[in-house]
Protein backbone atom coordinates (compact mmCIF):
# COMPACT_ATOMS: atom_id res chain seq x y z
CA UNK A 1 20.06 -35.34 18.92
CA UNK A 2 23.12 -36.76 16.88
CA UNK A 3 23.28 -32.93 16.08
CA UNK A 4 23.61 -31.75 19.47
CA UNK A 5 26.53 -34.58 20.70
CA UNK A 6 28.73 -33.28 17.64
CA UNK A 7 27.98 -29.75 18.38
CA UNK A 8 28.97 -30.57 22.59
CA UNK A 9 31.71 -32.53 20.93
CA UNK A 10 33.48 -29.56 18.75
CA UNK A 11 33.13 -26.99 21.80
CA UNK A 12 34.95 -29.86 24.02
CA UNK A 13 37.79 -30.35 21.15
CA UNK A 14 38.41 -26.56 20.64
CA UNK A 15 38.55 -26.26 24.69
CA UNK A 16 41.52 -28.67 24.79
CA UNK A 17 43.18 -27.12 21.39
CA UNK A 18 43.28 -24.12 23.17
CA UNK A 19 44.95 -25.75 26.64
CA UNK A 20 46.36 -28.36 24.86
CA UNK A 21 45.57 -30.47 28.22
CA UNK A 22 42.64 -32.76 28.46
CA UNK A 23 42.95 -31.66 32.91
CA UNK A 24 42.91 -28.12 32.03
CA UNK A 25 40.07 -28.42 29.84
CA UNK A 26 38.34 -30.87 32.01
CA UNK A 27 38.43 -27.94 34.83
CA UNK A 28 37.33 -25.58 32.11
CA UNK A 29 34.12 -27.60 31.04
CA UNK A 30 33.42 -29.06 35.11
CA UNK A 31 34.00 -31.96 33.11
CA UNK A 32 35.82 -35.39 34.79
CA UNK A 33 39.15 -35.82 32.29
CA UNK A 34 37.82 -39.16 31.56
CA UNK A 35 34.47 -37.66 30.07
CA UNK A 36 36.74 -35.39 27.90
CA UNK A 37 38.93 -37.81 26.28
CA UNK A 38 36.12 -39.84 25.56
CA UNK A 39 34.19 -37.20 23.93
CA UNK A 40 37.62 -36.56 21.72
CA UNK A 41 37.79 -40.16 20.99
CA UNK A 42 34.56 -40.10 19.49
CA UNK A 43 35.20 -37.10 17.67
CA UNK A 44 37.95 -38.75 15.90
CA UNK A 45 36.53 -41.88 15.21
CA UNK A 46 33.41 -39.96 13.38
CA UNK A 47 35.75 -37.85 11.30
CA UNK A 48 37.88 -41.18 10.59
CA UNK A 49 41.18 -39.46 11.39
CA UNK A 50 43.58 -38.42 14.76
CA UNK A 51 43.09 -34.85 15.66
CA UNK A 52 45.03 -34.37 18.47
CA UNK A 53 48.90 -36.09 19.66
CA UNK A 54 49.26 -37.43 22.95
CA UNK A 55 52.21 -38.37 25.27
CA UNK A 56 52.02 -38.74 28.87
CA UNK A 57 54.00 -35.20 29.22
CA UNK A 58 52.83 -33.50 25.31
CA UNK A 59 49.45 -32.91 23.60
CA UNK A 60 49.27 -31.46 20.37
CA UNK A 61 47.37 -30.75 17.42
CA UNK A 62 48.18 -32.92 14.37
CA UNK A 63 47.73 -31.01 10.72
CA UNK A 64 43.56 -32.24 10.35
CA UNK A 65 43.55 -30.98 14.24
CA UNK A 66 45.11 -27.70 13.13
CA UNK A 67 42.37 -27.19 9.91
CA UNK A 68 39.58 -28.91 11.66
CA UNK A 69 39.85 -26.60 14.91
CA UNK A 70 40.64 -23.30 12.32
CA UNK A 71 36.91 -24.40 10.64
CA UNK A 72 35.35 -24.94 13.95
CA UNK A 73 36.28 -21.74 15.04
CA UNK A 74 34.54 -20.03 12.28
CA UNK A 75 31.71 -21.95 12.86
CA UNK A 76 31.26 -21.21 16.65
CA UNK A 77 32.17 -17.81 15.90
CA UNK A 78 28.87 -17.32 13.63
CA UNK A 79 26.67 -19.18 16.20
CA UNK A 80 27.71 -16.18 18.58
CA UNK A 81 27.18 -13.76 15.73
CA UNK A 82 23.21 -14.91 15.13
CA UNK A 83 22.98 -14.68 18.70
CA UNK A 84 24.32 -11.13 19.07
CA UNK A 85 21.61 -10.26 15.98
CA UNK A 86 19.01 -12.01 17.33
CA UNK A 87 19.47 -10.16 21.05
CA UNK A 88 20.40 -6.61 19.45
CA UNK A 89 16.65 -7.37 17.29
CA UNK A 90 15.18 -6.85 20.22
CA UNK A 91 17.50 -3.92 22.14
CA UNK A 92 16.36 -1.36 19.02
CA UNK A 93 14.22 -2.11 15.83
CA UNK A 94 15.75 -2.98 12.83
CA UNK A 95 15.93 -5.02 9.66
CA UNK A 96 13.90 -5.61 7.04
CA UNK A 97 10.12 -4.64 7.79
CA UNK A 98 7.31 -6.08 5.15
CA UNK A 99 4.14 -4.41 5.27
CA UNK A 100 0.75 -4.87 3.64
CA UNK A 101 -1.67 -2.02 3.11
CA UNK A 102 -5.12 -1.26 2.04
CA UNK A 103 -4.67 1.43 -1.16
CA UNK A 104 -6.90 3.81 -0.30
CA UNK A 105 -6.43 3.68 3.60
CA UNK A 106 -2.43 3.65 2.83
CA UNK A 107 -2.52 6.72 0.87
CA UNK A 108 -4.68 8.79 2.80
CA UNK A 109 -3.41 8.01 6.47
CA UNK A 110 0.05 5.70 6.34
CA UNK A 111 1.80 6.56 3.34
CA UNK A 112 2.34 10.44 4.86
CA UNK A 113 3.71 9.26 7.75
CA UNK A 114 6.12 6.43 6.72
CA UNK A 115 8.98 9.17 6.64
CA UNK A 116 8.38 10.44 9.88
CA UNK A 117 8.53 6.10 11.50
CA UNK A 118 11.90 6.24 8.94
CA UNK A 119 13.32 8.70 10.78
CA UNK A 120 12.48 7.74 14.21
CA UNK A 121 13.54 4.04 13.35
CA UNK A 122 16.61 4.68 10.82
CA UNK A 123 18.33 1.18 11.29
CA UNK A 124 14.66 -0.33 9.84
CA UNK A 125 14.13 -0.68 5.89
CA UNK A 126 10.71 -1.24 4.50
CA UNK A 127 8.95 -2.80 1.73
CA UNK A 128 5.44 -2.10 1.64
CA UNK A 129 2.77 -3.74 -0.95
CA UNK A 130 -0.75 -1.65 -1.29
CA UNK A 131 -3.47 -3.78 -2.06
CA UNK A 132 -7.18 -3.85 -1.75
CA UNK A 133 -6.86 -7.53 -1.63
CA UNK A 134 -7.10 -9.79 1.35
CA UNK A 135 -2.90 -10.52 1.35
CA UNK A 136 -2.28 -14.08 3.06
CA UNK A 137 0.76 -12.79 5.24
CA UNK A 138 1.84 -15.93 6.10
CA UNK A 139 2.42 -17.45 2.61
CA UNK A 140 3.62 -14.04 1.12
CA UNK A 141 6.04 -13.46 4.10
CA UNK A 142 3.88 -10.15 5.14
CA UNK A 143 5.51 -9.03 9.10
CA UNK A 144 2.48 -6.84 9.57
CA UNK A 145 -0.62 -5.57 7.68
CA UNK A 146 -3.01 -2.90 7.92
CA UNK A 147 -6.97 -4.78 7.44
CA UNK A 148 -10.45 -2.70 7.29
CA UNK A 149 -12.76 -4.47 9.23
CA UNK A 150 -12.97 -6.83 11.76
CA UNK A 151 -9.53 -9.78 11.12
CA UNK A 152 -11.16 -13.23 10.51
CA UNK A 153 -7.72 -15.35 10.64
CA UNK A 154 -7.35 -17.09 13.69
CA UNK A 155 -3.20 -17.39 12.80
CA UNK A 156 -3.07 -13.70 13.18
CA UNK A 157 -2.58 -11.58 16.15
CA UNK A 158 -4.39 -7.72 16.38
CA UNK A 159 -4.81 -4.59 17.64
CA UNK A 160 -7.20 -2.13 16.90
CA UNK A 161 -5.88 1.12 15.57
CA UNK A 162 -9.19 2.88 15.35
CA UNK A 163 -13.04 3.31 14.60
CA UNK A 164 -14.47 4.57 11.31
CA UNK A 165 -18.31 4.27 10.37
CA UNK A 166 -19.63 4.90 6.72
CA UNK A 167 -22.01 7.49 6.12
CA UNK A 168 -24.08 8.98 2.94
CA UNK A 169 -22.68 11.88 1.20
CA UNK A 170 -23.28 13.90 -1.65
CA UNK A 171 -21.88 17.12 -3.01
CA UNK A 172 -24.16 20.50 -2.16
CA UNK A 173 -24.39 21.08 -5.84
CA UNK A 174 -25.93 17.53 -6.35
CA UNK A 175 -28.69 17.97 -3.50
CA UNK A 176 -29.55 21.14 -4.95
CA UNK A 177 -30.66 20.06 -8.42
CA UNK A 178 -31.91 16.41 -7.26
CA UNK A 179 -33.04 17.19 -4.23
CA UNK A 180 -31.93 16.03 -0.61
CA UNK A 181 -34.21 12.32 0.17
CA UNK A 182 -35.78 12.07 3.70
CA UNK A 183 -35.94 8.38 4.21
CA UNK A 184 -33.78 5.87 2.59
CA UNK A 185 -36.22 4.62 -0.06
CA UNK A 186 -35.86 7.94 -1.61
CA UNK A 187 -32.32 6.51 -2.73
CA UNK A 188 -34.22 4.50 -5.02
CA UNK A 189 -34.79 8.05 -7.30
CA UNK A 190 -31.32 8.72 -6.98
CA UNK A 191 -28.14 8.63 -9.02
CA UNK A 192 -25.74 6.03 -6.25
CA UNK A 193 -22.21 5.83 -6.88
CA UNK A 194 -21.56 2.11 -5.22
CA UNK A 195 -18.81 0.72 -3.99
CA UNK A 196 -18.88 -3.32 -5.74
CA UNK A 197 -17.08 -5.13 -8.19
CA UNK A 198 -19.98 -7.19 -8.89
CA UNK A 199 -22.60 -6.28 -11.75
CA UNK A 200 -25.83 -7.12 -9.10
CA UNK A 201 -27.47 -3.97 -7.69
CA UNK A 202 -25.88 -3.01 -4.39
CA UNK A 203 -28.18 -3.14 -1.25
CA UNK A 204 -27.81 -0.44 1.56
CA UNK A 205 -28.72 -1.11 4.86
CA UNK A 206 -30.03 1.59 7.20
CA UNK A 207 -31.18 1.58 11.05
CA UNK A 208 -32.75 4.00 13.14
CA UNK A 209 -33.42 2.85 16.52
CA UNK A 210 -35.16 -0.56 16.03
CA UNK A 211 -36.34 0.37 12.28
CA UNK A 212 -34.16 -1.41 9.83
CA UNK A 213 -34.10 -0.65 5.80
CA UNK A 214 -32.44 -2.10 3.17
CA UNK A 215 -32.27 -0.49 -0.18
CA UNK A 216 -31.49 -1.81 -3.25
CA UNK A 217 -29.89 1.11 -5.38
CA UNK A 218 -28.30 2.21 -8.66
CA UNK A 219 -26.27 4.57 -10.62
CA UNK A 220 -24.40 5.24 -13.52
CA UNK A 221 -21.23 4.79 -11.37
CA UNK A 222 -19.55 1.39 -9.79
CA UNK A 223 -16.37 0.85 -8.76
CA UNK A 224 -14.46 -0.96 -6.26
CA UNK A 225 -11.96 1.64 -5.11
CA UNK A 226 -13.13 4.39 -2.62
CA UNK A 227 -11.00 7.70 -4.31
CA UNK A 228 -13.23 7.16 -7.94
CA UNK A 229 -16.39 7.33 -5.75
CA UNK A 230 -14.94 10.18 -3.17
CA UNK A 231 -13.88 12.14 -6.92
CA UNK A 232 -17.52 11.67 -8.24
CA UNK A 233 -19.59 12.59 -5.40
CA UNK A 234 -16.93 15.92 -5.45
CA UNK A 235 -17.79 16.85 -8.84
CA UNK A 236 -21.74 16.41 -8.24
CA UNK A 237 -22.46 13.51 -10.18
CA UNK A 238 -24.23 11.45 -7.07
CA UNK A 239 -24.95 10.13 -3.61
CA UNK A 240 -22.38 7.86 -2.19
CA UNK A 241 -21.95 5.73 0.87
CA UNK A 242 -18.31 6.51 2.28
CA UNK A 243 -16.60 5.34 5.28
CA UNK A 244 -15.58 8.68 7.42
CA UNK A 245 -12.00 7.94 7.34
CA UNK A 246 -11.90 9.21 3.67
CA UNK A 247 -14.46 12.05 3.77
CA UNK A 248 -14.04 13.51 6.74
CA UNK A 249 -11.84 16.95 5.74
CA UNK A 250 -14.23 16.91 2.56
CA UNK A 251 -16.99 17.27 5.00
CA UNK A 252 -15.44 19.33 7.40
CA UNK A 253 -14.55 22.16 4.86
CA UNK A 254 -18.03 21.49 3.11
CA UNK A 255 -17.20 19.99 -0.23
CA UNK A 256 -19.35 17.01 0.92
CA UNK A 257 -22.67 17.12 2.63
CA UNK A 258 -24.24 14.33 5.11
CA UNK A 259 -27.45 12.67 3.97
CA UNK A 260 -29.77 11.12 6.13
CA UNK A 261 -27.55 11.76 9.30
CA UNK A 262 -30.07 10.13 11.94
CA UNK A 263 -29.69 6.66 9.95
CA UNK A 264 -26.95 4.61 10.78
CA UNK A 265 -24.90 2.17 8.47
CA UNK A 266 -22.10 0.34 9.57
CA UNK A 267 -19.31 0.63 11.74
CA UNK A 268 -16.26 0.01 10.34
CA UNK A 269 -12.79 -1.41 12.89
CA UNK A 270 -9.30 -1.03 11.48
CA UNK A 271 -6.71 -3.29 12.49
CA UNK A 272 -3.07 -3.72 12.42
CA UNK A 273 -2.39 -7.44 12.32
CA UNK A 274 0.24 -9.94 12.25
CA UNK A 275 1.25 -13.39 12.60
CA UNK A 276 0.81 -14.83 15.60
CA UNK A 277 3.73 -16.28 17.57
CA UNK A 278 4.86 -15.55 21.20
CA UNK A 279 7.69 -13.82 20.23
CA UNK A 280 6.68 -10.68 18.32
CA UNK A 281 9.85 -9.00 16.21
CA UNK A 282 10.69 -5.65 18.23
CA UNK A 283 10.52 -3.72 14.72
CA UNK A 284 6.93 -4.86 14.11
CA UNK A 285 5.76 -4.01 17.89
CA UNK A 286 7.11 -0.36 17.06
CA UNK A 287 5.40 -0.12 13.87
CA UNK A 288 1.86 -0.95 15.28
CA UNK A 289 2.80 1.05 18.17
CA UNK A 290 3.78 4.01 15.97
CA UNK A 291 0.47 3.84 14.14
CA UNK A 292 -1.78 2.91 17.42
CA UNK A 293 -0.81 6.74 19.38
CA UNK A 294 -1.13 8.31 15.78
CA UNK A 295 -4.54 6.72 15.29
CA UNK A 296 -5.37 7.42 19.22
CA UNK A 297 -7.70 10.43 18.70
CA UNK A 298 -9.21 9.38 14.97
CA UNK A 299 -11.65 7.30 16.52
CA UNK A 300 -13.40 10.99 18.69
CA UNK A 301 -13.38 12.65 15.12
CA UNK A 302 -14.53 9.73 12.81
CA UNK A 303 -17.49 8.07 14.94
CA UNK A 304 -19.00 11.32 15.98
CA UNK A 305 -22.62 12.38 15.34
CA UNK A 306 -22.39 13.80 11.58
CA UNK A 307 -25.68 16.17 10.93
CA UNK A 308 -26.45 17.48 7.19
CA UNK A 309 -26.22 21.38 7.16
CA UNK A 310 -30.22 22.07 5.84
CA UNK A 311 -32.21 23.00 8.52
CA UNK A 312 -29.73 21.89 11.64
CA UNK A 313 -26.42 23.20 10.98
CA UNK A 314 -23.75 20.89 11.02
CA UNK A 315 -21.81 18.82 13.71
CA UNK A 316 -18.66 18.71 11.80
């Protein structure tokens, strides 16, 4: 509050600087000349010295009124500045832009298109971590993050860039010599390359209609980052369980095969998010906006009905 009075209080001082008359600055500010002087008055008796000369015909500034009014000028002058930033933020994106993505998901489906948002936004700059951590964005000073699955923190705003679902795949070369299981608890015979950091043996759940299963399985290959498992199930060494966001050219051109089409696993949501206030910056609404009509159509392709190519053909 105290704040305020000696901010109304400077703008007051430099009005009658600039008339050098407390009536023509009274007019100025719809002010009564009384209100003025006594504004000035305090002024001066908070800075402990006389800032401006008066006579009944002359007011003038005395040498602290020259330097003080110089100082507040500057200072006024960058309150109009932030202002001007602050409105042209929101006329065009720009600025700094900090962005959190998931590795795998970055360098498949951002990471290709960053230079293409670059050059439709050129006055934004980015810096963009890659994690497959969960990145707090508030306490790391994240504007916006990419998160696979479903966001969990209520301080976050989201929208939904698109639908992925995972799906059991193995190279044609691997079926061939192992064989191709019918049912899920055939898994149970067969090399699994599992996504986990943990040491336990991963479970797999499965449904078909109202049948559920869940399979505990194994293999000679863990890892907690989708490309090593994608890599392995290429070069034949296994089955895996993939979301179709990374396998879906691999399946399309027929490096990968779909197992056990007609059982479902899970469907995984991808979200942009970011922190939650009511007034979103305009350069993070254009980068989820960017990313929302690029993602529009992966949904169609990536949640469609998948069907292995022995004995049906394939939907792919």
């Amino acid at each position: 509050m105290k704040q305020a009075k000696h901010l109304a209080e400077i703008y007051i001082f430099l009005e009658v600087a600039k008339h050098l008359s407390f009536v023509r600055a009274a007019e100025r500010l719809q002010m009564d000349t009384a209100a003025v002087s006594k504004s000035i008055a305090s002024l001066e008796k908070r800075l402990g010295t006389r800032l401006l000369q008066r006579t009944t015909r002359v007011v003038a500034l005395t040498e602290s009124g020259v330097i003080y009014a110089h100082k507040c000028k500057q200072i006024i002058s960058a309150f109009d500045e932030a202002g001007d930033a602050v409105t042209k933020l929101h006329e065009s994106p720009r600025g700094l832009l900090r962005v959190a993505l998931p590795m795998t998901f970055a360098q498949m489906h951002i990471c290709p298109l960053l230079p293409t948002f670059m050059e439709e936004n050129h006055n934004v700059s980015l810096e963009v971590t890659m994690s497959d951590g969960m990145v707090d964005l508030i306490s790391n000073d994240i504007d916006v993050a990419i998160r696979i699955g479903i966001p969990s923190d209520s301080r976050l705003a989201s929208r939904q860039l698109a639908l992925s679902k995972r799906l059991l795949c193995a190279s044609e070369s691997y079926l061939s010599q192992a064989g191709r299981p019918r049912h899920p608890t055939e898994l149970q015979q067969h090399n699994c390359l599992i996504f986990s950091p943990r040491s336990s043996d991963h479970v797999w759940t499965f449904k078909r209609g109202q049948a559920e299963e869940k399979i505990p399985v194994s293999g000679t290959i863990r890892a907690n980052n989708s490309i090593a498992l994608l890599n392995a199930a290429l070069a034949g060494v296994g089955i895996t369980s993939l979301a179709t966001h990374i396998i879906f050219d691999y399946v399309s051109d027929g490096r990968l095969d779909i197992v056990l089409p007609e059982w479902r696993q899970e469907t995984i949501p991808i979200y942009a998010v970011y922190p939650s206030n009511r007034y979103t910056p305009l350069k993070v609404r254009t980068f989820v906006d960017f990313f929302v009509k690029h993602f529009a159509g992966k949904t169609a392709l990536w949640t469609k009905s998948f069907s292995g190519r022995k004995g049906r053909g394939s939907n792919v």
